[in-house]
C-alpha atoms as a PDB file:
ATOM      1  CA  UNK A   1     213.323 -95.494  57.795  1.00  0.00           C
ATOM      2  CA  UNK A   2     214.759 -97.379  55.279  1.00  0.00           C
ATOM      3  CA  UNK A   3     216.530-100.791  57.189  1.00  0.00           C
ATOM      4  CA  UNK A   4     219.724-101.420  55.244  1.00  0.00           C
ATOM      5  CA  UNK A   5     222.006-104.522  55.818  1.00  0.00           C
ATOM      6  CA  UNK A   6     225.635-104.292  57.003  1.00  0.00           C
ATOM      7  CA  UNK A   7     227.056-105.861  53.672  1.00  0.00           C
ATOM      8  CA  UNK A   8     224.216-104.071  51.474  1.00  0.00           C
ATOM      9  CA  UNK A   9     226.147-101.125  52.741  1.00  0.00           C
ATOM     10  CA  UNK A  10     229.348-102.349  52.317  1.00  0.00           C
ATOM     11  CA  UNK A  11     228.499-103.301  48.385  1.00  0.00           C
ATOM     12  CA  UNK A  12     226.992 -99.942  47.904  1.00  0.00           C
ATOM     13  CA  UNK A  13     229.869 -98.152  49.129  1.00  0.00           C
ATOM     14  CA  UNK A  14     232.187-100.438  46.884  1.00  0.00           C
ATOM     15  CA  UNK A  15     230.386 -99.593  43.960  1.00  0.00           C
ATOM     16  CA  UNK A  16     230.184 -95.686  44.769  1.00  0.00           C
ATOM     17  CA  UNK A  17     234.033 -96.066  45.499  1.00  0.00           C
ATOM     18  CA  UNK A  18     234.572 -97.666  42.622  1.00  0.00           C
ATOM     19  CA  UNK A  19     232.579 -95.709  40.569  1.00  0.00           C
ATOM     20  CA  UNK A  20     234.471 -92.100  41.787  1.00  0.00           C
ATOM     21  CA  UNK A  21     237.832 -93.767  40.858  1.00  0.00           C
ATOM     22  CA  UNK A  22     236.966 -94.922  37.634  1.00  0.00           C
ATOM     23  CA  UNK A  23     236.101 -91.091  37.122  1.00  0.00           C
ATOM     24  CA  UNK A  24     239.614 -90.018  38.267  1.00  0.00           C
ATOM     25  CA  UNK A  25     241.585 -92.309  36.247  1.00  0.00           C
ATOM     26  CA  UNK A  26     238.827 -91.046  33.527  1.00  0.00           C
ATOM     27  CA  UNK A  27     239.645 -87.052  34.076  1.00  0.00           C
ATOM     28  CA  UNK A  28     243.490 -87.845  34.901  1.00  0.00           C
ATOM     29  CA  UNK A  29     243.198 -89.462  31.168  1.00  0.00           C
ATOM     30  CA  UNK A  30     241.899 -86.650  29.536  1.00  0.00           C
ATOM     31  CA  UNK A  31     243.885 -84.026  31.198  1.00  0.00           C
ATOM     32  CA  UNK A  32     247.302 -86.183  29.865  1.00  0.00           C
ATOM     33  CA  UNK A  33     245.791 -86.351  26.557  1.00  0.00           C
ATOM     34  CA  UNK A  34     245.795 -82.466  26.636  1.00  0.00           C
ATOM     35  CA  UNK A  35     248.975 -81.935  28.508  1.00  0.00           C
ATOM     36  CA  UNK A  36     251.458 -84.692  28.689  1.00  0.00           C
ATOM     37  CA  UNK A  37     250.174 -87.999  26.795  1.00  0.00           C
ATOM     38  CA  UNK A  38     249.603 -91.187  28.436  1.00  0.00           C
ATOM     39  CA  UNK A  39     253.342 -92.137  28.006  1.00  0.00           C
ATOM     40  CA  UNK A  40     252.149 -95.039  25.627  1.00  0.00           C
ATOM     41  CA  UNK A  41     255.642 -95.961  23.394  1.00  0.00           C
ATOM     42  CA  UNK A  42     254.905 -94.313  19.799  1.00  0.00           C
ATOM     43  CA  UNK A  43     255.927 -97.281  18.332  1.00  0.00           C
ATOM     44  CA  UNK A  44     253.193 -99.325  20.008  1.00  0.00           C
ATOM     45  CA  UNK A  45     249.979 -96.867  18.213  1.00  0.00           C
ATOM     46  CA  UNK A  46     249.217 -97.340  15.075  1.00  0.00           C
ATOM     47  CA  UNK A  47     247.559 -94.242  12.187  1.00  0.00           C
ATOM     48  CA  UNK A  48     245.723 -95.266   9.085  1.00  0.00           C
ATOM     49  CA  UNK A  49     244.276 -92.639   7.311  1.00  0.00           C
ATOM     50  CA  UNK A  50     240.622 -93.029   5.510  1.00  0.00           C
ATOM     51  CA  UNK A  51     238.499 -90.454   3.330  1.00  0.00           C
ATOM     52  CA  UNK A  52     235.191 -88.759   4.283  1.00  0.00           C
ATOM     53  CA  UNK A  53     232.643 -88.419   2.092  1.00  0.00           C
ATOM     54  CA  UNK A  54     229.443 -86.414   3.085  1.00  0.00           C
ATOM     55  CA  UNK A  55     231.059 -86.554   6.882  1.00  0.00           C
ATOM     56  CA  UNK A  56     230.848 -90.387   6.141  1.00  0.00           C
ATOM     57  CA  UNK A  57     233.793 -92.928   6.340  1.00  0.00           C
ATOM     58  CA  UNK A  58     233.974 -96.663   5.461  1.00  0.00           C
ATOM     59  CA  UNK A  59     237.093 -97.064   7.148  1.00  0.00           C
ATOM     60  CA  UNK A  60     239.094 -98.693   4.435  1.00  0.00           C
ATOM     61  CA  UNK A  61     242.622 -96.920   4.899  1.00  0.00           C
ATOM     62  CA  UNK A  62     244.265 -95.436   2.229  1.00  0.00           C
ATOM     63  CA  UNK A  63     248.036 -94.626   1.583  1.00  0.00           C
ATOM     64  CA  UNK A  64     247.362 -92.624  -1.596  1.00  0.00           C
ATOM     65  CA  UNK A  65     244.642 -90.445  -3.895  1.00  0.00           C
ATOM     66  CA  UNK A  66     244.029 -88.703  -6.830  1.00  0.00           C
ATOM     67  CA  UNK A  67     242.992 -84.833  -6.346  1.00  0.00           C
ATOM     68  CA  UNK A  68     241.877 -82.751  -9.203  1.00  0.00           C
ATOM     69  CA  UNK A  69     243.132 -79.191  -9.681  1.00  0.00           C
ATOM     70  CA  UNK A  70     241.115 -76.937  -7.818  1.00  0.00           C
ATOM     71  CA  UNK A  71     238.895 -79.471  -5.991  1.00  0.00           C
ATOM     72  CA  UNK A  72     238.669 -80.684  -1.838  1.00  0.00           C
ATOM     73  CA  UNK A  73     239.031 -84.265   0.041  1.00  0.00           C
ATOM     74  CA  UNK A  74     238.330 -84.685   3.917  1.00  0.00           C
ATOM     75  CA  UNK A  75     240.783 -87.231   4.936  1.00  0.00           C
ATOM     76  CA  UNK A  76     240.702 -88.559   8.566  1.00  0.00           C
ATOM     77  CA  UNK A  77     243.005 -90.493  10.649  1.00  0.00           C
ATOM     78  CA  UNK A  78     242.337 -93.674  13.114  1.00  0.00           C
ATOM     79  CA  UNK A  79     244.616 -93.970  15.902  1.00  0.00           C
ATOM     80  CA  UNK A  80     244.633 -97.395  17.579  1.00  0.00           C
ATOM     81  CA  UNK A  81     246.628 -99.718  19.952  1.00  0.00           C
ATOM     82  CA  UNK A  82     246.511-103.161  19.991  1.00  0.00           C
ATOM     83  CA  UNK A  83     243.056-102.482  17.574  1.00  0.00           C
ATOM     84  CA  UNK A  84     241.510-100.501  20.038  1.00  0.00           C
ATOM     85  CA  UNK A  85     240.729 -96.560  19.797  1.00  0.00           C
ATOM     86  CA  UNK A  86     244.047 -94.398  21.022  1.00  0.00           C
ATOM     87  CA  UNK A  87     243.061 -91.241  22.832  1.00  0.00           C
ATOM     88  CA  UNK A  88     245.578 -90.849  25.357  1.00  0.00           C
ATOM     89  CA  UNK A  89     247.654 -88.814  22.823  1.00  0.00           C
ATOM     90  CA  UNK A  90     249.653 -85.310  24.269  1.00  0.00           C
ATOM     91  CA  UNK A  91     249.202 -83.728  20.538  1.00  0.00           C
ATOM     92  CA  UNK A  92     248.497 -84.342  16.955  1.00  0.00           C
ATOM     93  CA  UNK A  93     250.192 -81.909  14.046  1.00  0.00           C
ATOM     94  CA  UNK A  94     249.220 -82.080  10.165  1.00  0.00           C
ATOM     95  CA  UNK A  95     251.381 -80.940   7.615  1.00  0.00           C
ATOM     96  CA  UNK A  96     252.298 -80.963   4.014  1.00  0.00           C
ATOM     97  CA  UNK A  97     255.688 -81.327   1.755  1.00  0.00           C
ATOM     98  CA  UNK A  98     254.550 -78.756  -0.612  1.00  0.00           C
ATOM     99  CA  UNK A  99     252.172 -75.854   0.844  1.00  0.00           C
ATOM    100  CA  UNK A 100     252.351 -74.259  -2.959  1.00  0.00           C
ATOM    101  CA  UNK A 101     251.134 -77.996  -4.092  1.00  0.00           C
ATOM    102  CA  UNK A 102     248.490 -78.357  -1.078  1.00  0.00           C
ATOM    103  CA  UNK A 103     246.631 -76.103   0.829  1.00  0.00           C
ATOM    104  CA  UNK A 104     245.677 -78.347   4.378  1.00  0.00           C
ATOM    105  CA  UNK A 105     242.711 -76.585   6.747  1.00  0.00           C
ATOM    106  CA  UNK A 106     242.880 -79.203   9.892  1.00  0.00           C
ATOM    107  CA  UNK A 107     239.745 -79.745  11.917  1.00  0.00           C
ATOM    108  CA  UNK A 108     239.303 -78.228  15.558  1.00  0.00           C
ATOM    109  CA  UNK A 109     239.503 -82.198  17.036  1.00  0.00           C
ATOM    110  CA  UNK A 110     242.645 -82.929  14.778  1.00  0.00           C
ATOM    111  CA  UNK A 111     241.224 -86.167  13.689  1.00  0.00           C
ATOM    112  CA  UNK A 112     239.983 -84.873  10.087  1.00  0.00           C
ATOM    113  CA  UNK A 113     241.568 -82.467   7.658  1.00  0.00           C
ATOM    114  CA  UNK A 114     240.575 -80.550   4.391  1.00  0.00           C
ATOM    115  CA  UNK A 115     243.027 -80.923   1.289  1.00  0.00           C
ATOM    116  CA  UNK A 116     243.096 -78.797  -1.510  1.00  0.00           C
ATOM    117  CA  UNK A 117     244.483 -78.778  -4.631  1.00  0.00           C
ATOM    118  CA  UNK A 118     246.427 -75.972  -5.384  1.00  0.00           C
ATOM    119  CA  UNK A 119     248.248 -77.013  -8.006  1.00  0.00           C
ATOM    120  CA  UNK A 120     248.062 -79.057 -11.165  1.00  0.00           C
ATOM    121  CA  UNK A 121     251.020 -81.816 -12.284  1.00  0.00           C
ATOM    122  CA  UNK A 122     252.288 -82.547  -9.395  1.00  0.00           C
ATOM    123  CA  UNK A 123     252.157 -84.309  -6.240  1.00  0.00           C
ATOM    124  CA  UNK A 124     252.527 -84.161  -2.089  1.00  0.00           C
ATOM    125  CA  UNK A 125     252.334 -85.868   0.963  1.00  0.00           C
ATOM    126  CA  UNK A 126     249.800 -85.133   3.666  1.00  0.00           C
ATOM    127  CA  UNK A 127     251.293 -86.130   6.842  1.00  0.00           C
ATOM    128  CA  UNK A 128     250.395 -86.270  10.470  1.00  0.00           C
ATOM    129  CA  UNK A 129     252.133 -86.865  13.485  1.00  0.00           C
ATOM    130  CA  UNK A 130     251.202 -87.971  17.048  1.00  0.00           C
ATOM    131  CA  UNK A 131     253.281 -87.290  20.520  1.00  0.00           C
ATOM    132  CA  UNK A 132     252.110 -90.160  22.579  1.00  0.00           C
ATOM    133  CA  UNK A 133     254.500 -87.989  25.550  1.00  0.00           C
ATOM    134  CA  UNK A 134     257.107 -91.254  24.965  1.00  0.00           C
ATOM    135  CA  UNK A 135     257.831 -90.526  21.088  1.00  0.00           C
ATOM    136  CA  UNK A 136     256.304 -89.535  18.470  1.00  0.00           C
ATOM    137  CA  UNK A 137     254.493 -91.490  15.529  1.00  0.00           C
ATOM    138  CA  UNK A 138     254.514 -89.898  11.849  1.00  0.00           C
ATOM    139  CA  UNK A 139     252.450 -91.295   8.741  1.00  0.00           C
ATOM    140  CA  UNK A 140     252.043 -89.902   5.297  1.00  0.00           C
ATOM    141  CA  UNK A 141     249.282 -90.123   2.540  1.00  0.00           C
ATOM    142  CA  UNK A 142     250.422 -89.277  -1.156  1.00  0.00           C
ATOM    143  CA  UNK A 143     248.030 -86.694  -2.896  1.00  0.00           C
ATOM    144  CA  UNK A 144     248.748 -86.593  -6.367  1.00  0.00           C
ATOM    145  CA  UNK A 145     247.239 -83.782  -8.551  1.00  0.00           C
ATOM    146  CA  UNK A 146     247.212 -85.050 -12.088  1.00  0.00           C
ATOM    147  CA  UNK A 147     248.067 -82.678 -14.971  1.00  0.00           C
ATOM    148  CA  UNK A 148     245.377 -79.692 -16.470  1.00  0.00           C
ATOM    149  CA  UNK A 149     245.929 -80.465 -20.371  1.00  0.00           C
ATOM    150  CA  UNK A 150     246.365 -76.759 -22.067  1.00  0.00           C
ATOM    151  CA  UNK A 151     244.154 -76.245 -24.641  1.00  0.00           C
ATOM    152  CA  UNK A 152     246.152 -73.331 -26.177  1.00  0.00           C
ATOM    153  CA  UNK A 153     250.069 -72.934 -25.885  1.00  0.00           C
ATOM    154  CA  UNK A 154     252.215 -69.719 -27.362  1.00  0.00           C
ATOM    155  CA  UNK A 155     255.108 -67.729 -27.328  1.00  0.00           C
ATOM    156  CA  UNK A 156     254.383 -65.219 -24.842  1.00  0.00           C
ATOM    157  CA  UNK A 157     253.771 -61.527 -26.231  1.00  0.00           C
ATOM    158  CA  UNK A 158     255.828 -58.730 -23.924  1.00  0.00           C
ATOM    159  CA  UNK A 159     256.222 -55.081 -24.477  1.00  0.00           C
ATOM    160  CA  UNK A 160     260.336 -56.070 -26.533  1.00  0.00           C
ATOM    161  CA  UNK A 161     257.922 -58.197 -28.830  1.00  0.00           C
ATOM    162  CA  UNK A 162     256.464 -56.754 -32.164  1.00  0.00           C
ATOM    163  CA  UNK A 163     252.882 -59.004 -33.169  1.00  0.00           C
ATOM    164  CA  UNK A 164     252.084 -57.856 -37.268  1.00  0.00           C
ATOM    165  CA  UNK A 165     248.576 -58.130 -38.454  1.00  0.00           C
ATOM    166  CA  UNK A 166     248.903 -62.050 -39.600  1.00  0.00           C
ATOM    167  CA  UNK A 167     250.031 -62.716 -35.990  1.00  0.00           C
ATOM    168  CA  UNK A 168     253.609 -63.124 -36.682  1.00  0.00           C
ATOM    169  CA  UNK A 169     256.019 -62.556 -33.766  1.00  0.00           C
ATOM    170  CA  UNK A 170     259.436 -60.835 -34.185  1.00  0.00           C
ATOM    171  CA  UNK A 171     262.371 -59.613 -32.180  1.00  0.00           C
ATOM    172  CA  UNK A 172     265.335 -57.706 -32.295  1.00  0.00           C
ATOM    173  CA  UNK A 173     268.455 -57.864 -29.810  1.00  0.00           C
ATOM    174  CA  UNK A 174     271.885 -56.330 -29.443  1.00  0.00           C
ATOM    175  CA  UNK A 175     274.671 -58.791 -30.494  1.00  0.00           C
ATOM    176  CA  UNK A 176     277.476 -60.341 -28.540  1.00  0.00           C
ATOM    177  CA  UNK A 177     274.951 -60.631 -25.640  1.00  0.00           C
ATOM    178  CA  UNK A 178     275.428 -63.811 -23.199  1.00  0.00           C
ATOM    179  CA  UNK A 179     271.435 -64.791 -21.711  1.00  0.00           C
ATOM    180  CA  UNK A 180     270.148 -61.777 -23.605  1.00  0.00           C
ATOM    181  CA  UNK A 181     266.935 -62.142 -23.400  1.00  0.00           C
ATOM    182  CA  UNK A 182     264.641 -64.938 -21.797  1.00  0.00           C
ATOM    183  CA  UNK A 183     261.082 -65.980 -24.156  1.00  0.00           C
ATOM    184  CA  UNK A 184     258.415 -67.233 -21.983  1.00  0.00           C
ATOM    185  CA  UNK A 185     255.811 -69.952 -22.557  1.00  0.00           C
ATOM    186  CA  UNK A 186     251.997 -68.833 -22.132  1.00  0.00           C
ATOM    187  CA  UNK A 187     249.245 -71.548 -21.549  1.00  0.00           C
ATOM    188  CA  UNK A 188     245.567 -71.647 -21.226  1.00  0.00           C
ATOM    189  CA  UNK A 189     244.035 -72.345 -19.038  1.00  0.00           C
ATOM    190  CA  UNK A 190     246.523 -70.189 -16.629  1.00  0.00           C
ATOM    191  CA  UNK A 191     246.965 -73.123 -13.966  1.00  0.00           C
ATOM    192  CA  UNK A 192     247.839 -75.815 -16.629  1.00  0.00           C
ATOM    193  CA  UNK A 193     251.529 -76.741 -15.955  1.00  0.00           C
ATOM    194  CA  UNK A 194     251.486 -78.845 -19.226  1.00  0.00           C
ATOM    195  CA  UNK A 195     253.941 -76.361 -20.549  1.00  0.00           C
ATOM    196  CA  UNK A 196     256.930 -77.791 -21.488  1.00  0.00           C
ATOM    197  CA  UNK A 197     258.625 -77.052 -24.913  1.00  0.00           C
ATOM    198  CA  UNK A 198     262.067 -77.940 -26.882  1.00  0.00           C
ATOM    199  CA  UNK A 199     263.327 -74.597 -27.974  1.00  0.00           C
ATOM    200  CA  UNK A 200     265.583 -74.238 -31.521  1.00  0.00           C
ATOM    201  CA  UNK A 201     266.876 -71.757 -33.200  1.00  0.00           C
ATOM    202  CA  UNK A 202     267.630 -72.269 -37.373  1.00  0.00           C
ATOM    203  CA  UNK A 203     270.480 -70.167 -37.326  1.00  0.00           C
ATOM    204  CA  UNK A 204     273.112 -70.901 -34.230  1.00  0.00           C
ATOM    205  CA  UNK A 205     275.835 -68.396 -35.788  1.00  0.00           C
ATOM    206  CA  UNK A 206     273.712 -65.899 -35.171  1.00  0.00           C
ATOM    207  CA  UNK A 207     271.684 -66.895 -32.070  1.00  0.00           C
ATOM    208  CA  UNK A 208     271.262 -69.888 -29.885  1.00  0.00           C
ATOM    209  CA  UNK A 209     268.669 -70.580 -27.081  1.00  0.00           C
ATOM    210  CA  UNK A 210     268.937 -72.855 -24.229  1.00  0.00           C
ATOM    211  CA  UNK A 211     266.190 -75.329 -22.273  1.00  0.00           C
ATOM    212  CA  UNK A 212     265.187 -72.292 -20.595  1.00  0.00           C
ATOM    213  CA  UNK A 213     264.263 -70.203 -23.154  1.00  0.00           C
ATOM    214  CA  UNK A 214     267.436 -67.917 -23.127  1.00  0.00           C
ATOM    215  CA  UNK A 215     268.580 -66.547 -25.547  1.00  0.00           C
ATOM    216  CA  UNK A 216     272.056 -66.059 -26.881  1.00  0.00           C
ATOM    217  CA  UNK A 217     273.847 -63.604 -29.448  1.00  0.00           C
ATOM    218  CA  UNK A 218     277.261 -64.012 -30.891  1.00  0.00           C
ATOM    219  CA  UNK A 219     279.052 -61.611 -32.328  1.00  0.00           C
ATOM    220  CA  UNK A 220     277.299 -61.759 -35.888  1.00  0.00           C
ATOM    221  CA  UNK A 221     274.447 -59.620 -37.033  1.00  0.00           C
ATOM    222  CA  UNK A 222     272.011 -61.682 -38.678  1.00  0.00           C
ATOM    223  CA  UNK A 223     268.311 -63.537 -38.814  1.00  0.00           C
ATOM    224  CA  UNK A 224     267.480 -66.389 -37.193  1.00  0.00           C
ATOM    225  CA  UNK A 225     263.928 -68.425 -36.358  1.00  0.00           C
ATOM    226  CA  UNK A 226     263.373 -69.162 -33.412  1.00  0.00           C
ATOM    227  CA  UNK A 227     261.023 -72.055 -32.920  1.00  0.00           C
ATOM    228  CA  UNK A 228     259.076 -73.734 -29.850  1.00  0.00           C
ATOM    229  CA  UNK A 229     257.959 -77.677 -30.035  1.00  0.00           C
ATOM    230  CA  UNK A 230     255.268 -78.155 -27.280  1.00  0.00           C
ATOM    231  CA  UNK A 231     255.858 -81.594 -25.603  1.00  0.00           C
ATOM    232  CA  UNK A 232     252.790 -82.027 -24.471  1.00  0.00           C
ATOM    233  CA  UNK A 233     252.100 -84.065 -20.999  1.00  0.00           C
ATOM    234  CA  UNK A 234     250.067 -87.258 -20.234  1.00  0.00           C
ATOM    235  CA  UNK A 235     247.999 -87.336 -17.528  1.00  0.00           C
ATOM    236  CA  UNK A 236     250.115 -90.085 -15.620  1.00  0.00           C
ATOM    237  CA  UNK A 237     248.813 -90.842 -11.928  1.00  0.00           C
ATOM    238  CA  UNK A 238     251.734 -90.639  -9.133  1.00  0.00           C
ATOM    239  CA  UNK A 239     254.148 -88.885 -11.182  1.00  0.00           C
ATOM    240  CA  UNK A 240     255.632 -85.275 -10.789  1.00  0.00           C
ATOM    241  CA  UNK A 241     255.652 -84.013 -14.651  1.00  0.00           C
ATOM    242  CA  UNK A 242     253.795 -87.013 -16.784  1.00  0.00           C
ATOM    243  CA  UNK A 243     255.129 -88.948 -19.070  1.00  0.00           C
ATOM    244  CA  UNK A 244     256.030 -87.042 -22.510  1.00  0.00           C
ATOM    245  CA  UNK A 245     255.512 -88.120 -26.091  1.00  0.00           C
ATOM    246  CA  UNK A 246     255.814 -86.566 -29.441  1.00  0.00           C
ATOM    247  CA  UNK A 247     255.312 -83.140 -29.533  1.00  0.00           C
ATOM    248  CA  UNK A 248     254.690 -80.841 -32.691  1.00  0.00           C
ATOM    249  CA  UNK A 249     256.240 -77.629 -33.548  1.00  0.00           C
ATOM    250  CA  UNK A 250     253.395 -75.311 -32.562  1.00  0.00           C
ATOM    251  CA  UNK A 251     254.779 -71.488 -32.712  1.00  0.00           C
ATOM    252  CA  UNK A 252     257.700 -69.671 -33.849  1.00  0.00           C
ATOM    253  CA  UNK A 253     259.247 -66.167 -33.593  1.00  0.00           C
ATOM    254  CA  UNK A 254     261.882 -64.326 -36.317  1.00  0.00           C
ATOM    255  CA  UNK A 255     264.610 -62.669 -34.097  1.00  0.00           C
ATOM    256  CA  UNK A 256     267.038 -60.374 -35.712  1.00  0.00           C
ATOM    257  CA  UNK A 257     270.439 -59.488 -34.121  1.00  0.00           C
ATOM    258  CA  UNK A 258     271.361 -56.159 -35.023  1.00  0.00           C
ATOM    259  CA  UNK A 259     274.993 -54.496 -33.636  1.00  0.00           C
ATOM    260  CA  UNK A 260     275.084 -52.069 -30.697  1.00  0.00           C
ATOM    261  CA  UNK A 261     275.922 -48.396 -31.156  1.00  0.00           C
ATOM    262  CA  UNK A 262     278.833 -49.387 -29.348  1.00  0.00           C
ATOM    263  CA  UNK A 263     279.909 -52.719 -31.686  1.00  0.00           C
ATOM    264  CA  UNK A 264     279.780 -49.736 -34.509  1.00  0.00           C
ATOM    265  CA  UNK A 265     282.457 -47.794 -33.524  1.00  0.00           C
ATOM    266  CA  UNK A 266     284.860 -50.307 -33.257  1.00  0.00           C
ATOM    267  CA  UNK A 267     283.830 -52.329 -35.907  1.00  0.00           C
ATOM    268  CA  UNK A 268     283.880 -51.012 -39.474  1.00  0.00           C
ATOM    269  CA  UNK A 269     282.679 -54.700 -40.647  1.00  0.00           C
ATOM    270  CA  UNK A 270     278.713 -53.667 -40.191  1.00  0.00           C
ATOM    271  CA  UNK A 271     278.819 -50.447 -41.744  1.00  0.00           C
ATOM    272  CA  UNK A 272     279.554 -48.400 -38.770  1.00  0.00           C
ATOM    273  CA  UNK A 273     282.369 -45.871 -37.711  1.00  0.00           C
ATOM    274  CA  UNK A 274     285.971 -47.271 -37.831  1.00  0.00           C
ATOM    275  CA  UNK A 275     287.827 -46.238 -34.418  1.00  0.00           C
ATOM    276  CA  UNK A 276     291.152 -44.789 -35.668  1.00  0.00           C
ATOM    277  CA  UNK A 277     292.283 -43.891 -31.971  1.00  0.00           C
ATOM    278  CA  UNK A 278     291.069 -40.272 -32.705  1.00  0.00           C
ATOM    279  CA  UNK A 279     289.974 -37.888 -29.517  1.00  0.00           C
ATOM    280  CA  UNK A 280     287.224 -36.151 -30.087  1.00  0.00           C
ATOM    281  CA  UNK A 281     286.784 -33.207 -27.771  1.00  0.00           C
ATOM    282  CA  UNK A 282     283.813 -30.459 -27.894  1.00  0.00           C
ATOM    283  CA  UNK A 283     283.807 -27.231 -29.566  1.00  0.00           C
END
């Protein structure tokens, strides 16, 4: 039999006891992390976020990156209070500003999330918040997705559009029509958002077109050209459409105004019928 002292007792049974406590304020920990939070002020935590590469960090926080169209970044987030590891936390929630921008894929721990690029030319925050169970603590990263140059812009052909064999677009509309018809800018490749053009037309009296592309008749039958100057976009980091310079006037359409069957009749000007208030009744 193994002859054990009256204190070596006594310490063993401290240490067991002290031990088994240290586990319940270890489970009670975890089971507030899940459930209610710690009750730690939000204010008093702390989230930096940093970039994984290869499931590697080097911890140097970042408040803002560069993300190519159609490419992926794993950023991660360390929570700390007074610059020690935070874990007491009831919940952490990821989100974006623009889901049609960024497309965010959160990890099963909450601590990492995948980013990617959805679209080009523009740019969103990535931004994650923690419930401490006494507030909550927010921080954003800005994920900018610079601009996919086009390497071919034109008017874009539709069924109301006539193409002849030297690739020369032309159009005819009804006159007197307010937003008559709306031309549309193609772009390739498809997901380049460098498409932004200064529309003209060379003769107003007949037709005019706005910013948008709509178009315009007055009452006034008639030729006009309609031109598109592509303005094209510089790659600028942080900045929602680029910075613009000079563009060149890359594409052009002839639209000719013709009157409606309608306009005739009441209007002998054009060469139609003349309405002399006569009824005309069937047979």
């Amino acid at each position: 039999m193994v002859n054990i002292k009256p204190r070596d007792l006594s310490v063993r049974n401290l240490l067991i006891f002290l031990c088994f406590q240290l586990m319940i304020i270890s489970c009670e920990k975890d089971v507030a992390s899940l459930e209610g939070g710690d009750g730690t002020p939000a204010e008093n935590i702390k989230i930096e976020y940093v970039v994984y590469k290869a499931g590697q960090t080097d911890n140097m926080p970042v408040s803002m990156i560069d993300l190519p169209y159609g490419e992926t970044v794993e950023l991660g987030i360390n929570i700390t209070r007074d610059n020690f590891p935070y874990t007491g936390y009831k919940s952490i929630v990821w989100g974006t500003s623009f889901p049609d921008v960024l497309e965010i894929t959160p990890s099963d721990d909450k601590y990492r999330c995948t980013v990617k690029a959805k679209k080009s030319g523009r740019n969103s925050n990535i931004g994650v918040s923690v419930d401490t169970g006494n507030g909550i603590k927010s921080a954003a990263c800005m994920v900018a997705v610079p601009v996919v140059p086009a390497e071919k812009v034109e008017i874009a052909v539709t069924d109301d559009i006539e193409v002849d064999e030297n690739g020369n677009k032309s159009l005819k509309l009804d006159f007197g029509r307010d937003k008559a018809y709306q031309l549309q800018i193609a772009v390739e490749p498809d997901y380049s958002t460098d498409n932004k053009v200064e529309w003209k037309s060379s003769n107003p009296d007949v037709a005019t077109i706005d910013k948008d592309g709509w178009i315009t008749t007055y009452n006034k039958a008639g030729e006009t050209v309609i031109t598109a100057k592509h303005i094209p976009a510089v790659v600028s980091r942080f900045s929602r459409s680029g910075e613009e310079h000079e563009g060149e006037t890359l594409m052009s359409i002839t639209l000719t105004v013709v009157p409606t069957i309608d306009s005739d009749l009441t209007d002998g000007e054009h060469g139609g019928f003349e309405n002399d208030g006569t009824e005309w009744k069937p047979d």
